[in-house]
PDB file of N, CA and C in Angstrom:
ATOM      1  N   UNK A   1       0.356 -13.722   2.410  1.00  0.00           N
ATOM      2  CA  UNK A   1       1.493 -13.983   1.563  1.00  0.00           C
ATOM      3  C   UNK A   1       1.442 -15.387   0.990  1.00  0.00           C
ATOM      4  N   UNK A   2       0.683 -16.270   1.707  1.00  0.00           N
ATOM      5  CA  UNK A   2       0.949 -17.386   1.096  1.00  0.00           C
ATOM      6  C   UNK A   2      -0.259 -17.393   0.080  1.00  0.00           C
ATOM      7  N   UNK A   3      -0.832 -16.775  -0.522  1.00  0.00           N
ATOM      8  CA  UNK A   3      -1.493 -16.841  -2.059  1.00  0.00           C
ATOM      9  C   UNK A   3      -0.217 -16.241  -3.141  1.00  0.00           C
ATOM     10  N   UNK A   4       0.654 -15.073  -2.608  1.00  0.00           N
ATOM     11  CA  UNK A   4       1.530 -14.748  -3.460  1.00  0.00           C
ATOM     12  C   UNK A   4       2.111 -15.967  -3.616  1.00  0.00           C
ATOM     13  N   UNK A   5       2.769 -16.834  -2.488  1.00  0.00           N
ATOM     14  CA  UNK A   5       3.368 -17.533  -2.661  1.00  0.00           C
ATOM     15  C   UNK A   5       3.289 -19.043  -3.500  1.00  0.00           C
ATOM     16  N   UNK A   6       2.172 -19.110  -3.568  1.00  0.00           N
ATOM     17  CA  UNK A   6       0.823 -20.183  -4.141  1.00  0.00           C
ATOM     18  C   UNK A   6       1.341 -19.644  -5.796  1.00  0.00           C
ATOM     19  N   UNK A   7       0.870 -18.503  -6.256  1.00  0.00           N
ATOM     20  CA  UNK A   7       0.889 -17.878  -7.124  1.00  0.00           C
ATOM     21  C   UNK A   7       2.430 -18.065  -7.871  1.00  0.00           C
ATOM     22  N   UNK A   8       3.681 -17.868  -7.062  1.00  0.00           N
ATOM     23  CA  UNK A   8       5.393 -17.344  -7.342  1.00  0.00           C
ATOM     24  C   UNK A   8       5.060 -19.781  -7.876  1.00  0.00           C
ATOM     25  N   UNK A   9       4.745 -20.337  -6.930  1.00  0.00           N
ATOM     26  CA  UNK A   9       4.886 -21.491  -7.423  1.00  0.00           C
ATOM     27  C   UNK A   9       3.979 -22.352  -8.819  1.00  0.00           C
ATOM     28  N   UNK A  10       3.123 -21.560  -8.639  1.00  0.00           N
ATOM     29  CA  UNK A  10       2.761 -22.130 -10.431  1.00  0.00           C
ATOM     30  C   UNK A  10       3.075 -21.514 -11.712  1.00  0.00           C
ATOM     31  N   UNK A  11       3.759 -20.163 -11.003  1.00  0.00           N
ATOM     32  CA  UNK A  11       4.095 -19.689 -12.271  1.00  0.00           C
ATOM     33  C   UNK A  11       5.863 -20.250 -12.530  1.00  0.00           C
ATOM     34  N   UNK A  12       6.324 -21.002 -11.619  1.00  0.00           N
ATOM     35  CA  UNK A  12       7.299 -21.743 -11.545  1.00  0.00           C
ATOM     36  C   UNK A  12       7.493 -23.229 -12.698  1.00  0.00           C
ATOM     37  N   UNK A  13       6.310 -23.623 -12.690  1.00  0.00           N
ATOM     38  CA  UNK A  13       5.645 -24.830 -13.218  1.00  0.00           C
ATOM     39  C   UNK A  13       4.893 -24.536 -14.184  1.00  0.00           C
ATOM     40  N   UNK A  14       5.522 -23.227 -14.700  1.00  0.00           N
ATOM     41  CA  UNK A  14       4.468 -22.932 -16.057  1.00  0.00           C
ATOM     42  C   UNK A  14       5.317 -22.977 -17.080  1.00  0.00           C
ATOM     43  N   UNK A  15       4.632 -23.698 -18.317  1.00  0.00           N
ATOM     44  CA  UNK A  15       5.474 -24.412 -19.518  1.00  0.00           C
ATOM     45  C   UNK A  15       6.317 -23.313 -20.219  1.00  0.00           C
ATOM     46  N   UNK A  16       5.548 -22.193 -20.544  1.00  0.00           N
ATOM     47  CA  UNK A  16       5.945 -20.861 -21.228  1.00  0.00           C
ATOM     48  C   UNK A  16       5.385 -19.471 -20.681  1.00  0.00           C
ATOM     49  N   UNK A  17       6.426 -18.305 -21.015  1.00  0.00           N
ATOM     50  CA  UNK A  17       6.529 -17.311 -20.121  1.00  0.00           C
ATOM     51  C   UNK A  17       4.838 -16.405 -20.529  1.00  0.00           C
ATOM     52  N   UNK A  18       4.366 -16.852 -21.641  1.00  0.00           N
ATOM     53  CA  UNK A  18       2.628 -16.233 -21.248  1.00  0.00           C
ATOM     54  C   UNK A  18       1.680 -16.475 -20.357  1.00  0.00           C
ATOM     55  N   UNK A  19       2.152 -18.247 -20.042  1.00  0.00           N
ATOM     56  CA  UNK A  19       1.115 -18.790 -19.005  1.00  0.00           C
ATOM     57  C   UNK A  19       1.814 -18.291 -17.578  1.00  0.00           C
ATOM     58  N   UNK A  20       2.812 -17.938 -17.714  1.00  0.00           N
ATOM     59  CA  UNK A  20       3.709 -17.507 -16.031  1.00  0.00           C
ATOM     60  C   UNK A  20       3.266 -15.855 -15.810  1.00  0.00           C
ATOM     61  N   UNK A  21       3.042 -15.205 -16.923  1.00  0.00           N
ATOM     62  CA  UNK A  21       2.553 -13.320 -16.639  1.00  0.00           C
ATOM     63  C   UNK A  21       1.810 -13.326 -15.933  1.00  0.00           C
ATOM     64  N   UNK A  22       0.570 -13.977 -15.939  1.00  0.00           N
ATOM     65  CA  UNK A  22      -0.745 -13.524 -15.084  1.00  0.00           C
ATOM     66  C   UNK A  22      -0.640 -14.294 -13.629  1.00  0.00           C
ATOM     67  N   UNK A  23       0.022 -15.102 -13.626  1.00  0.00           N
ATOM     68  CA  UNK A  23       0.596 -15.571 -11.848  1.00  0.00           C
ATOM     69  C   UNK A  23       1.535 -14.846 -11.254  1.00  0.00           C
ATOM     70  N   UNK A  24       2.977 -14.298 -12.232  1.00  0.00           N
ATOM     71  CA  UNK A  24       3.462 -13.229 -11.699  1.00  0.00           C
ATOM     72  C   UNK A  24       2.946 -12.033 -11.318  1.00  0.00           C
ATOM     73  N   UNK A  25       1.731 -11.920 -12.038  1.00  0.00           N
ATOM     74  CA  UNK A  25       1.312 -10.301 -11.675  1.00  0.00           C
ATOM     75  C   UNK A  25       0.481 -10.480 -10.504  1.00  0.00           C
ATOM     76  N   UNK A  26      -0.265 -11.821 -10.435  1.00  0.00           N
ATOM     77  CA  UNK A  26      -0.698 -11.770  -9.233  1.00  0.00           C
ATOM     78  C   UNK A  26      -0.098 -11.917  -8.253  1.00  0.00           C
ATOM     79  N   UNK A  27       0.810 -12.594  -7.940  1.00  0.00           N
ATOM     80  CA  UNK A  27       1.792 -12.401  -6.709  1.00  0.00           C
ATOM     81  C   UNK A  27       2.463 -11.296  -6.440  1.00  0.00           C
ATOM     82  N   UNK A  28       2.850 -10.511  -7.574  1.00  0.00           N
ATOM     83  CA  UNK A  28       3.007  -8.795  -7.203  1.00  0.00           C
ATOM     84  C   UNK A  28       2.312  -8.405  -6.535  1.00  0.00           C
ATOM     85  N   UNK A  29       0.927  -8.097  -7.109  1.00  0.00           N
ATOM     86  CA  UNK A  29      -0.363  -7.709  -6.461  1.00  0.00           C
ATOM     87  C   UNK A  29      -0.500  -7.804  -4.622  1.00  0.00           C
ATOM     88  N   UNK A  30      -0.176  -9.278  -4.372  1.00  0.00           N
ATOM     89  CA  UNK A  30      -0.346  -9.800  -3.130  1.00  0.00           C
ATOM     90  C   UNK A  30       1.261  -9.059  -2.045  1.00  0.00           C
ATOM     91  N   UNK A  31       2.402  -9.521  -2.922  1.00  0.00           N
ATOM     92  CA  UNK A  31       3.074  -8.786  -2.260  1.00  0.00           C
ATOM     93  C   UNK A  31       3.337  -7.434  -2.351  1.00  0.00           C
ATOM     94  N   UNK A  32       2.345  -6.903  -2.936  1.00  0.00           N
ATOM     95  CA  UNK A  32       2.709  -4.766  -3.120  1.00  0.00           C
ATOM     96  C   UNK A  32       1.486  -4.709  -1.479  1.00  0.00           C
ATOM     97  N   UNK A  33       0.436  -5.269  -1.798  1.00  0.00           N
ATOM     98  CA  UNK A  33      -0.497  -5.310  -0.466  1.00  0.00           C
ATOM     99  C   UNK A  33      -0.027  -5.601   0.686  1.00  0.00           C
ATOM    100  N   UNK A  34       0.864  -6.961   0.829  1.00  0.00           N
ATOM    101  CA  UNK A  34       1.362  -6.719   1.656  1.00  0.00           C
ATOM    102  C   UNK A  34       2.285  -5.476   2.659  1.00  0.00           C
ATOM    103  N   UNK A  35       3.099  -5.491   1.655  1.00  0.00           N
ATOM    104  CA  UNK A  35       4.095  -4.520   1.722  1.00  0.00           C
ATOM    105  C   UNK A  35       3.576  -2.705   2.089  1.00  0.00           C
ATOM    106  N   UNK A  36       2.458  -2.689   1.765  1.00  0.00           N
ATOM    107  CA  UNK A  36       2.078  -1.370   1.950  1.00  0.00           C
ATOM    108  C   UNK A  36       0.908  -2.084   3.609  1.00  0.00           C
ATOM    109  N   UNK A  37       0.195  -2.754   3.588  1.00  0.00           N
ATOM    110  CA  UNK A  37      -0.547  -2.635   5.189  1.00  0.00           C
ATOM    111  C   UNK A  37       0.998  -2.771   6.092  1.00  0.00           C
ATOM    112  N   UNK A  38       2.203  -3.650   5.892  1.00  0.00           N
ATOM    113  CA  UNK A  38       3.172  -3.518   6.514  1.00  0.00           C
ATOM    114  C   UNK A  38       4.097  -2.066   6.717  1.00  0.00           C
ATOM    115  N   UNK A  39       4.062  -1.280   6.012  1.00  0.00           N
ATOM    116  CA  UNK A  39       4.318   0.141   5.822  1.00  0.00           C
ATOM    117  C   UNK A  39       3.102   0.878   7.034  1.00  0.00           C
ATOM    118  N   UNK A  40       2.209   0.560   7.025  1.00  0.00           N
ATOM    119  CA  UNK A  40       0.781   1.286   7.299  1.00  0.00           C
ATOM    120  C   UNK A  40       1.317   0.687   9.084  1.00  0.00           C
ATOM    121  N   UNK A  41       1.398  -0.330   9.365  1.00  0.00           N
ATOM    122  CA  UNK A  41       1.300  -0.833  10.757  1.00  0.00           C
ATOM    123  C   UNK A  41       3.235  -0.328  10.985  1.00  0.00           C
ATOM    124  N   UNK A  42       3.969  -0.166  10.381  1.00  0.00           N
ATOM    125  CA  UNK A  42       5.423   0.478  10.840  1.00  0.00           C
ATOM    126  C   UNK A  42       5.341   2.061  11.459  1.00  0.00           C
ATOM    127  N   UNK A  43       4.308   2.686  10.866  1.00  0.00           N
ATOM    128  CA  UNK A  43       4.062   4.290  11.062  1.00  0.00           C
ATOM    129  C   UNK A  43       2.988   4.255  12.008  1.00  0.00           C
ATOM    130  N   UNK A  44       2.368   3.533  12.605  1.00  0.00           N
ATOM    131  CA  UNK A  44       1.115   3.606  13.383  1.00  0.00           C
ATOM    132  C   UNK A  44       1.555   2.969  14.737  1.00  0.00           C
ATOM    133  N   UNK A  45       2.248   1.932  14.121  1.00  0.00           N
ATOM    134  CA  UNK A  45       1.984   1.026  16.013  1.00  0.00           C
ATOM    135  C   UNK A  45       3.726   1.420  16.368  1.00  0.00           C
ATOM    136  N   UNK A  46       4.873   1.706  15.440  1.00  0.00           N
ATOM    137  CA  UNK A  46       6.346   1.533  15.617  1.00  0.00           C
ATOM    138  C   UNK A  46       6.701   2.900  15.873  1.00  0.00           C
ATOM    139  N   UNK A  47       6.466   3.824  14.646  1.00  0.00           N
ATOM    140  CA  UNK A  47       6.279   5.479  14.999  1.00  0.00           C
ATOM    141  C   UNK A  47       7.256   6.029  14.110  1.00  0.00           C
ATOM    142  N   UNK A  48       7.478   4.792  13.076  1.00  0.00           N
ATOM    143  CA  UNK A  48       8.175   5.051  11.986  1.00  0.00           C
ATOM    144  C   UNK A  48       7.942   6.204  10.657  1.00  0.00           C
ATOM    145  N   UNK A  49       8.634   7.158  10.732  1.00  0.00           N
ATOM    146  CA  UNK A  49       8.417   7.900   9.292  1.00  0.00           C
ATOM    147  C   UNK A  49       8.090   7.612   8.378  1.00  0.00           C
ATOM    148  N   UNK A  50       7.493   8.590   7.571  1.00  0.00           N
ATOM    149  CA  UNK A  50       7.025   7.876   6.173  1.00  0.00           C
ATOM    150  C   UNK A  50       8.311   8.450   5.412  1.00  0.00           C
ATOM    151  N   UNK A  51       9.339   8.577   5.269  1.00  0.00           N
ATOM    152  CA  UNK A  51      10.585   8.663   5.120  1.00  0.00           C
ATOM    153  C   UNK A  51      11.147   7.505   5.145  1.00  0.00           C
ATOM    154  N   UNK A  52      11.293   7.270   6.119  1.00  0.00           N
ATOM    155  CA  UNK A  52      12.399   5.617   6.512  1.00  0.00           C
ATOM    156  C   UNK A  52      11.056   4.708   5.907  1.00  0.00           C
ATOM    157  N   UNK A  53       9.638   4.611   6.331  1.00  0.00           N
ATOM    158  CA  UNK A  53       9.480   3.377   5.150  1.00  0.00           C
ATOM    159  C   UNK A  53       9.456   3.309   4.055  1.00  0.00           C
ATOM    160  N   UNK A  54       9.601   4.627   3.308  1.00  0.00           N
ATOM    161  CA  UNK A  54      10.056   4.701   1.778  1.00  0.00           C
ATOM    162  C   UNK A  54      11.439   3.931   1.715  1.00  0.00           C
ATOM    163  N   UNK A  55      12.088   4.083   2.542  1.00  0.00           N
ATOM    164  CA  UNK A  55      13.530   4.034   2.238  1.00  0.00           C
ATOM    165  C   UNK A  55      13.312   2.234   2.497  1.00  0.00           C
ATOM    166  N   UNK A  56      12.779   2.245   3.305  1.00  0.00           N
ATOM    167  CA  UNK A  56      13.136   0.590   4.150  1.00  0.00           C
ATOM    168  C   UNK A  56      12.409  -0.165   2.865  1.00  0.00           C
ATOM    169  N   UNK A  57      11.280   0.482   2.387  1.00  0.00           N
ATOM    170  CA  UNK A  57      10.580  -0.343   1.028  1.00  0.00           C
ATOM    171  C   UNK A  57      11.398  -0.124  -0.451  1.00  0.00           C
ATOM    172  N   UNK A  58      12.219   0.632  -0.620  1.00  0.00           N
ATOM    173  CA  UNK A  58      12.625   1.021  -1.923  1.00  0.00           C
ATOM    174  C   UNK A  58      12.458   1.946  -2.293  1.00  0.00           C
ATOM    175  N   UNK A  59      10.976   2.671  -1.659  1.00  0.00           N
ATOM    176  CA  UNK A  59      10.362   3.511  -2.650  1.00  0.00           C
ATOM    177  C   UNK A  59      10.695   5.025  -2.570  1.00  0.00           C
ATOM    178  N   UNK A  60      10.383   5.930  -3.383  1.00  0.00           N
ATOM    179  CA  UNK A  60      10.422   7.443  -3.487  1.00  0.00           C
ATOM    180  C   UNK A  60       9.432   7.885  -1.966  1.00  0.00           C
ATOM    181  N   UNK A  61      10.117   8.885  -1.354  1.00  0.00           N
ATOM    182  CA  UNK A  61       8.941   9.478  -0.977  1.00  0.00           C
ATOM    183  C   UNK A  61       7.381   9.761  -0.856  1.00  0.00           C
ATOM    184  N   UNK A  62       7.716  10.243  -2.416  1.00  0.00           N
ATOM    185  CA  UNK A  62       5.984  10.803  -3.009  1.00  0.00           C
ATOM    186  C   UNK A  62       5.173   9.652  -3.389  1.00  0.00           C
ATOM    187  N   UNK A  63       6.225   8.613  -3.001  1.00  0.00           N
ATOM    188  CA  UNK A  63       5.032   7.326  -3.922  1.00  0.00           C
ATOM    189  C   UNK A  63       4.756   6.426  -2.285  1.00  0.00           C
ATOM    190  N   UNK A  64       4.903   6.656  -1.376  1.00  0.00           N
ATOM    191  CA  UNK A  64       4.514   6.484   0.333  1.00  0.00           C
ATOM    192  C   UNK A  64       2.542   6.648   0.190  1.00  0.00           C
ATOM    193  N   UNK A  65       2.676   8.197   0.168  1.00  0.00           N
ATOM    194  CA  UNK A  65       1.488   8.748   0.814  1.00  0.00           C
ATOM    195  C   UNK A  65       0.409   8.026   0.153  1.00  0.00           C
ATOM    196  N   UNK A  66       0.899   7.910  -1.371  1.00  0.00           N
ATOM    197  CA  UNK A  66      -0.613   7.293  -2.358  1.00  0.00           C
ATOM    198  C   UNK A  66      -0.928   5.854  -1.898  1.00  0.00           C
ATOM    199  N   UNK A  67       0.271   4.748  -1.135  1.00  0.00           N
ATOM    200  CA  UNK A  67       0.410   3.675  -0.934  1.00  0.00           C
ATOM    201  C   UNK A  67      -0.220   3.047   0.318  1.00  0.00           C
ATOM    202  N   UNK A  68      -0.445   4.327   1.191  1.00  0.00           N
ATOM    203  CA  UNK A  68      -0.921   4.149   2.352  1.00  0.00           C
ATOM    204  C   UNK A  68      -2.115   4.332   2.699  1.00  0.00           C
ATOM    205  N   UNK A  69      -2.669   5.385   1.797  1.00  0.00           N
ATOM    206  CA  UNK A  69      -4.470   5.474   1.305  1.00  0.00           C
ATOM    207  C   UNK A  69      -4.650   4.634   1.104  1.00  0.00           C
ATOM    208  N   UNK A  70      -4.216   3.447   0.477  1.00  0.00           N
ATOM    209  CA  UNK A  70      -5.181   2.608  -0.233  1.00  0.00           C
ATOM    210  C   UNK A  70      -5.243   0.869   0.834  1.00  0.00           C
ATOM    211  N   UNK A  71      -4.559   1.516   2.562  1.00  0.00           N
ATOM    212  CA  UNK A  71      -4.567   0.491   3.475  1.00  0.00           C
ATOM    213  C   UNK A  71      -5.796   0.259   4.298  1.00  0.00           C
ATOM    214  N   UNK A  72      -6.159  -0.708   5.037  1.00  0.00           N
ATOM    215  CA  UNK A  72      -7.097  -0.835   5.568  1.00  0.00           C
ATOM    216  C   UNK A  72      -6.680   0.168   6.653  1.00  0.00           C
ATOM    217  N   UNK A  73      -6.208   0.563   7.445  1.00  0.00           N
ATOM    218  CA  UNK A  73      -5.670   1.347   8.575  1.00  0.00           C
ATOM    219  C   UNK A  73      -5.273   2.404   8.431  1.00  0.00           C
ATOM    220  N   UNK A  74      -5.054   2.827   6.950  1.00  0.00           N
ATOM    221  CA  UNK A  74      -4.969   4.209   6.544  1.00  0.00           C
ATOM    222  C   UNK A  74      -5.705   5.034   5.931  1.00  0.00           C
ATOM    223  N   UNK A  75      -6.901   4.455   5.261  1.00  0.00           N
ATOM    224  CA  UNK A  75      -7.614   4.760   4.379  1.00  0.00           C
ATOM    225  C   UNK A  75      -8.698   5.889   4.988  1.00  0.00           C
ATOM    226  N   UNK A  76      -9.047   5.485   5.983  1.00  0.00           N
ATOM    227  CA  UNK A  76      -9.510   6.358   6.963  1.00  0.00           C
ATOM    228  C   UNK A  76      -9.317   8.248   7.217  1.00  0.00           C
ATOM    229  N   UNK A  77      -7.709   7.789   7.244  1.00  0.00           N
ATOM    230  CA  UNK A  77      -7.120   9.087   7.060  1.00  0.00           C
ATOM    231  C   UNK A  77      -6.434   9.998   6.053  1.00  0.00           C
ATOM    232  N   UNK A  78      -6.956   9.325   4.798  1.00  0.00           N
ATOM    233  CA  UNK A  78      -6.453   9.793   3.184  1.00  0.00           C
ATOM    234  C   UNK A  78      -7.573  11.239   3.405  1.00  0.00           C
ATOM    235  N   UNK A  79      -6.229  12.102   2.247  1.00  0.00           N
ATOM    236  CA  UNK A  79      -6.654  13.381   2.312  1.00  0.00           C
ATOM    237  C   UNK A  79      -7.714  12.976   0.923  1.00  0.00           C
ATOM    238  N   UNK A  80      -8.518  13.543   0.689  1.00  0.00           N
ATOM    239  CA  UNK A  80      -9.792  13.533  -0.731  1.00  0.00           C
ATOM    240  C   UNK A  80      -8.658  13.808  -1.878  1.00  0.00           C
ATOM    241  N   UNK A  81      -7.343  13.599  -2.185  1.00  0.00           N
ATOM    242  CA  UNK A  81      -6.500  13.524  -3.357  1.00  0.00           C
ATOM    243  C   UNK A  81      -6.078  12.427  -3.300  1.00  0.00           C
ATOM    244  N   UNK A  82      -6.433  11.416  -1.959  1.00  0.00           N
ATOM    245  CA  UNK A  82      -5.640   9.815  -2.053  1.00  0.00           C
ATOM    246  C   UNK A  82      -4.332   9.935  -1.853  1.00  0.00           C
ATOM    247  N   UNK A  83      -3.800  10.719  -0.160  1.00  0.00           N
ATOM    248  CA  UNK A  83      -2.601  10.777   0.345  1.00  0.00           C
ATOM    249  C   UNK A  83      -2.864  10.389   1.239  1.00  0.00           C
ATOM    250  N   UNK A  84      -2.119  10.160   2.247  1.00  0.00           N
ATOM    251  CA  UNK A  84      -1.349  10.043   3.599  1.00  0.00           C
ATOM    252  C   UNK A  84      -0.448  11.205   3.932  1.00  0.00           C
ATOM    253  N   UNK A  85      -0.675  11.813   4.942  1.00  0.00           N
ATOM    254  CA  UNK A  85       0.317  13.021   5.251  1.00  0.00           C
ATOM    255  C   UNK A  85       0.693  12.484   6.566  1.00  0.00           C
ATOM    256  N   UNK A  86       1.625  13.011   7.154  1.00  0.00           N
ATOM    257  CA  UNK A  86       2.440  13.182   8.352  1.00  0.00           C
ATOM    258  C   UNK A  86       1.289  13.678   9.164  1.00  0.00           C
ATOM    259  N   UNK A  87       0.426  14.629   9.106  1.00  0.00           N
ATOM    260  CA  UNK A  87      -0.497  15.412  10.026  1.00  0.00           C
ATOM    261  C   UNK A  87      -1.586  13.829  10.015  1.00  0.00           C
ATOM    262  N   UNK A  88      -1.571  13.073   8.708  1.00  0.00           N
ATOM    263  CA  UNK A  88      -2.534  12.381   9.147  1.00  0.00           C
ATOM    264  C   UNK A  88      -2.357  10.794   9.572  1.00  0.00           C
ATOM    265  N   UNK A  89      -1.388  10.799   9.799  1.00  0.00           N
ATOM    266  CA  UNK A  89      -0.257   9.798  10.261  1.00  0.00           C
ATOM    267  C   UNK A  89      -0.280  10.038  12.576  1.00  0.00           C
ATOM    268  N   UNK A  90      -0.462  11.113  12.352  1.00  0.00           N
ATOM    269  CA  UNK A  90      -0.208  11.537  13.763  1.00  0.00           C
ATOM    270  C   UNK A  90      -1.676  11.776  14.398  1.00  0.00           C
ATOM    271  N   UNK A  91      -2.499  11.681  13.526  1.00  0.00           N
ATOM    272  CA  UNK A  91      -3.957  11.818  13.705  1.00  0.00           C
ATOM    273  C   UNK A  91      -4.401   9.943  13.936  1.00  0.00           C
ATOM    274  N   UNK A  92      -4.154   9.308  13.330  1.00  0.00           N
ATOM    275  CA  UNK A  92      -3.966   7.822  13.313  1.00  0.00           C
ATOM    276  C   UNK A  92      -3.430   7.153  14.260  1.00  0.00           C
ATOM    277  N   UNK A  93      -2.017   7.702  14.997  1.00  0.00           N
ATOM    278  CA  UNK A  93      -1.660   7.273  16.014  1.00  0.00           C
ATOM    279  C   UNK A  93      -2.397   7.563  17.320  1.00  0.00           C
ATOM    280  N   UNK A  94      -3.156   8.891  17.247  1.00  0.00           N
ATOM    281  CA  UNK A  94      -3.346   9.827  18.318  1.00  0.00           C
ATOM    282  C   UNK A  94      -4.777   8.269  18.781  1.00  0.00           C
ATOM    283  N   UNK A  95      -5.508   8.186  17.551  1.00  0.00           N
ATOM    284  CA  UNK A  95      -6.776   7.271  18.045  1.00  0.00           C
ATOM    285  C   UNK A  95      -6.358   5.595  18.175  1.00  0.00           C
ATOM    286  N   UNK A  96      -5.047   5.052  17.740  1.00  0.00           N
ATOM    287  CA  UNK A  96      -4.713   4.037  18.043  1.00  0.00           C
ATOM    288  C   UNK A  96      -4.564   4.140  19.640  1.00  0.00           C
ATOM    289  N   UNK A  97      -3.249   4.859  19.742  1.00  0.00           N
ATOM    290  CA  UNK A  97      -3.181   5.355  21.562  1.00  0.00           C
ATOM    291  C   UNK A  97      -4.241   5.636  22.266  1.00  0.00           C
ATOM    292  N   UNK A  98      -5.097   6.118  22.106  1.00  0.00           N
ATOM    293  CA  UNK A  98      -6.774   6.325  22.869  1.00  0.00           C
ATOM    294  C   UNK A  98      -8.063   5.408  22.798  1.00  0.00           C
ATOM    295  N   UNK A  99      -7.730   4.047  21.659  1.00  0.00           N
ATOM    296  CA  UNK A  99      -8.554   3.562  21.707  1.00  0.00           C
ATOM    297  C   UNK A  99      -9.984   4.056  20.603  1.00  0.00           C
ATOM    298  N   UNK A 100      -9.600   5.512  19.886  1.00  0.00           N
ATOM    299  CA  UNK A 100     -10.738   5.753  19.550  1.00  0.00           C
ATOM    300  C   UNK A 100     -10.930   5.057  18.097  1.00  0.00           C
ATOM    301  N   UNK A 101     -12.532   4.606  17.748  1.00  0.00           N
ATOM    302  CA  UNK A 101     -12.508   3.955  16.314  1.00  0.00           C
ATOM    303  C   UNK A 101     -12.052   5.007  15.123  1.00  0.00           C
ATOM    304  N   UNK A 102     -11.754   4.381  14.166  1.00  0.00           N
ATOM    305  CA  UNK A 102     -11.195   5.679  13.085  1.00  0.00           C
ATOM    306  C   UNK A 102     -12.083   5.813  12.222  1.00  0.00           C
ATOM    307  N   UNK A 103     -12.232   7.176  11.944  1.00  0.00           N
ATOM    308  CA  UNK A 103     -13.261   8.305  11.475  1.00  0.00           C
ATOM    309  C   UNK A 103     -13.714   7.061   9.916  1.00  0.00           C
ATOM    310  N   UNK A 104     -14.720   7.565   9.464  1.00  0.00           N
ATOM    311  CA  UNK A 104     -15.487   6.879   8.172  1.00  0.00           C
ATOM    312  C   UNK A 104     -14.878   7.922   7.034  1.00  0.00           C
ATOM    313  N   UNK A 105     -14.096   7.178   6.123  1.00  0.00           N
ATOM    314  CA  UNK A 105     -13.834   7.732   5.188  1.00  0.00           C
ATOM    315  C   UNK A 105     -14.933   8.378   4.209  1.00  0.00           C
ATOM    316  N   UNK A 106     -14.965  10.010   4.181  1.00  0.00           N
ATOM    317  CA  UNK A 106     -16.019  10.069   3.420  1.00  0.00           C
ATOM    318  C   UNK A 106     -15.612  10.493   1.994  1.00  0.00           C
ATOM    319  N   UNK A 107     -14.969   9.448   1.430  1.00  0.00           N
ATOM    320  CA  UNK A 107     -14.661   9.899  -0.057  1.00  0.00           C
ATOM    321  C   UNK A 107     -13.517   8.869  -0.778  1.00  0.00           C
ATOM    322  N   UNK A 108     -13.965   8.442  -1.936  1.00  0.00           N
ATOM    323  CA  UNK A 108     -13.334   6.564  -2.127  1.00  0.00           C
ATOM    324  C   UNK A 108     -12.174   6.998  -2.626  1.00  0.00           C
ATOM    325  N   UNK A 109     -10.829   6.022  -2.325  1.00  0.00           N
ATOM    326  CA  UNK A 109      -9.995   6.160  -2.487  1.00  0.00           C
ATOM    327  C   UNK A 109      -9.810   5.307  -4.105  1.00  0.00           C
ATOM    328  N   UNK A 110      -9.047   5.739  -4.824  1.00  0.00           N
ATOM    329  CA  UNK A 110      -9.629   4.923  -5.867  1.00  0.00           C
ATOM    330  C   UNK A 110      -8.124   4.491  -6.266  1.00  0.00           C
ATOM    331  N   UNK A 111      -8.043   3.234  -7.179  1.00  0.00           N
ATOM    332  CA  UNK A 111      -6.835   2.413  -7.004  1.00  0.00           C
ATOM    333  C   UNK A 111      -5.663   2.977  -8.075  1.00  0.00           C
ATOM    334  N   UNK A 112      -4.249   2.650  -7.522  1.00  0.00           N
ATOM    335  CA  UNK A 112      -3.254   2.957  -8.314  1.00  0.00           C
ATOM    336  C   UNK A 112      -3.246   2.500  -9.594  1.00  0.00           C
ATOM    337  N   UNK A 113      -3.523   3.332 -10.998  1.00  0.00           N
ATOM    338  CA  UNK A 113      -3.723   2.383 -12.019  1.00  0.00           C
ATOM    339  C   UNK A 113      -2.171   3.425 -13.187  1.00  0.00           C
ATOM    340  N   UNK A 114      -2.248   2.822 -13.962  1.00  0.00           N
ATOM    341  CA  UNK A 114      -1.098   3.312 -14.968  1.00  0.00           C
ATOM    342  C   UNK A 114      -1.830   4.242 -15.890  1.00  0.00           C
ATOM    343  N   UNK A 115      -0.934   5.529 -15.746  1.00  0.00           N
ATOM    344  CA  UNK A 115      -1.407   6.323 -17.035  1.00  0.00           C
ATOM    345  C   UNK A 115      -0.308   7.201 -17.496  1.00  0.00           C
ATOM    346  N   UNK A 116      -0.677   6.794 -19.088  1.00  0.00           N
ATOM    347  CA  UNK A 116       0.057   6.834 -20.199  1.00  0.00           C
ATOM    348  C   UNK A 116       0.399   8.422 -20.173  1.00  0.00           C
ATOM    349  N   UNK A 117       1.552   8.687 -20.612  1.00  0.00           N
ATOM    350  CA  UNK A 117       2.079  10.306 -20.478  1.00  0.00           C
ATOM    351  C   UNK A 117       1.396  10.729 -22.022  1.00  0.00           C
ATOM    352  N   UNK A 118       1.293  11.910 -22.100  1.00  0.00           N
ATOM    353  CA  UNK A 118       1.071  12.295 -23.149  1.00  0.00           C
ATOM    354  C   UNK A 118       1.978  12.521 -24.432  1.00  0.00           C
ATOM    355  N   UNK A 119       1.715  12.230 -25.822  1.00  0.00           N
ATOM    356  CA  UNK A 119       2.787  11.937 -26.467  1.00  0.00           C
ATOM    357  C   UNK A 119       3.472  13.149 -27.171  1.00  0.00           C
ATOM    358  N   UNK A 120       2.656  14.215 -27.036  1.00  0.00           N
ATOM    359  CA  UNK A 120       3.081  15.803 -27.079  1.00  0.00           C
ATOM    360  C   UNK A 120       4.656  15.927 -26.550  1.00  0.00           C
TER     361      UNK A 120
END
């Protein structure tokens, strides 16, 4: 957090709001990362729903599962569409509790990017 925070302060000290966009977006960046490995370690080590950390983060439901693929601690257990499920949430805990290492993701999770709706 403290690069977001590095980041929230020069764009503080920036003369005009073009030179402040690309420090704001990077401190987003840093705190959406955060915010989702913190989501990822609430459901694994606490035994928290992916329900309540939607809720506890802001977010929708459906926008959880894509958020948690893309964690170091979850990524492991993303379904090959780039989710997180409950079955694989409980599969995650099962090898935290046992000690066992977590399985090799065989298939890249690829990053949340924006796409444009169609104008139809």
């Amino acid at each position: 957090m403290s690069d977001a925070a590095a980041a929230l302060s020069q764009a503080e000290r920036s003369t005009t709001a073009k030179d402040a966009l690309p420090l704001l977006s990077r401190a987003q960046e840093q705190l959406t990362r955060a915010i989702d490995e913190a989501m990822a370690a609430a459901v694994i080590e606490e035994g928290t729903s992916l329900r309540q950390v939607g809720q506890l983060a802001s977010l929708s439901e459906n926008a959880v599962g894509p958020r948690l693929a893309r964690t170091a601690r979850l990524m492991p257990y993303a379904t090959p569409e780039g989710r997180v499920t409950r079955t694989s949430v409980e599969r995650a805990r099962y090898d935290a509790e046992t000690g066992r290492p977590a399985p090799t993701p065989d298939h890249p999770i690829e990053p949340l990017r924006f796409r444009r709706r169609r104008d139809t």
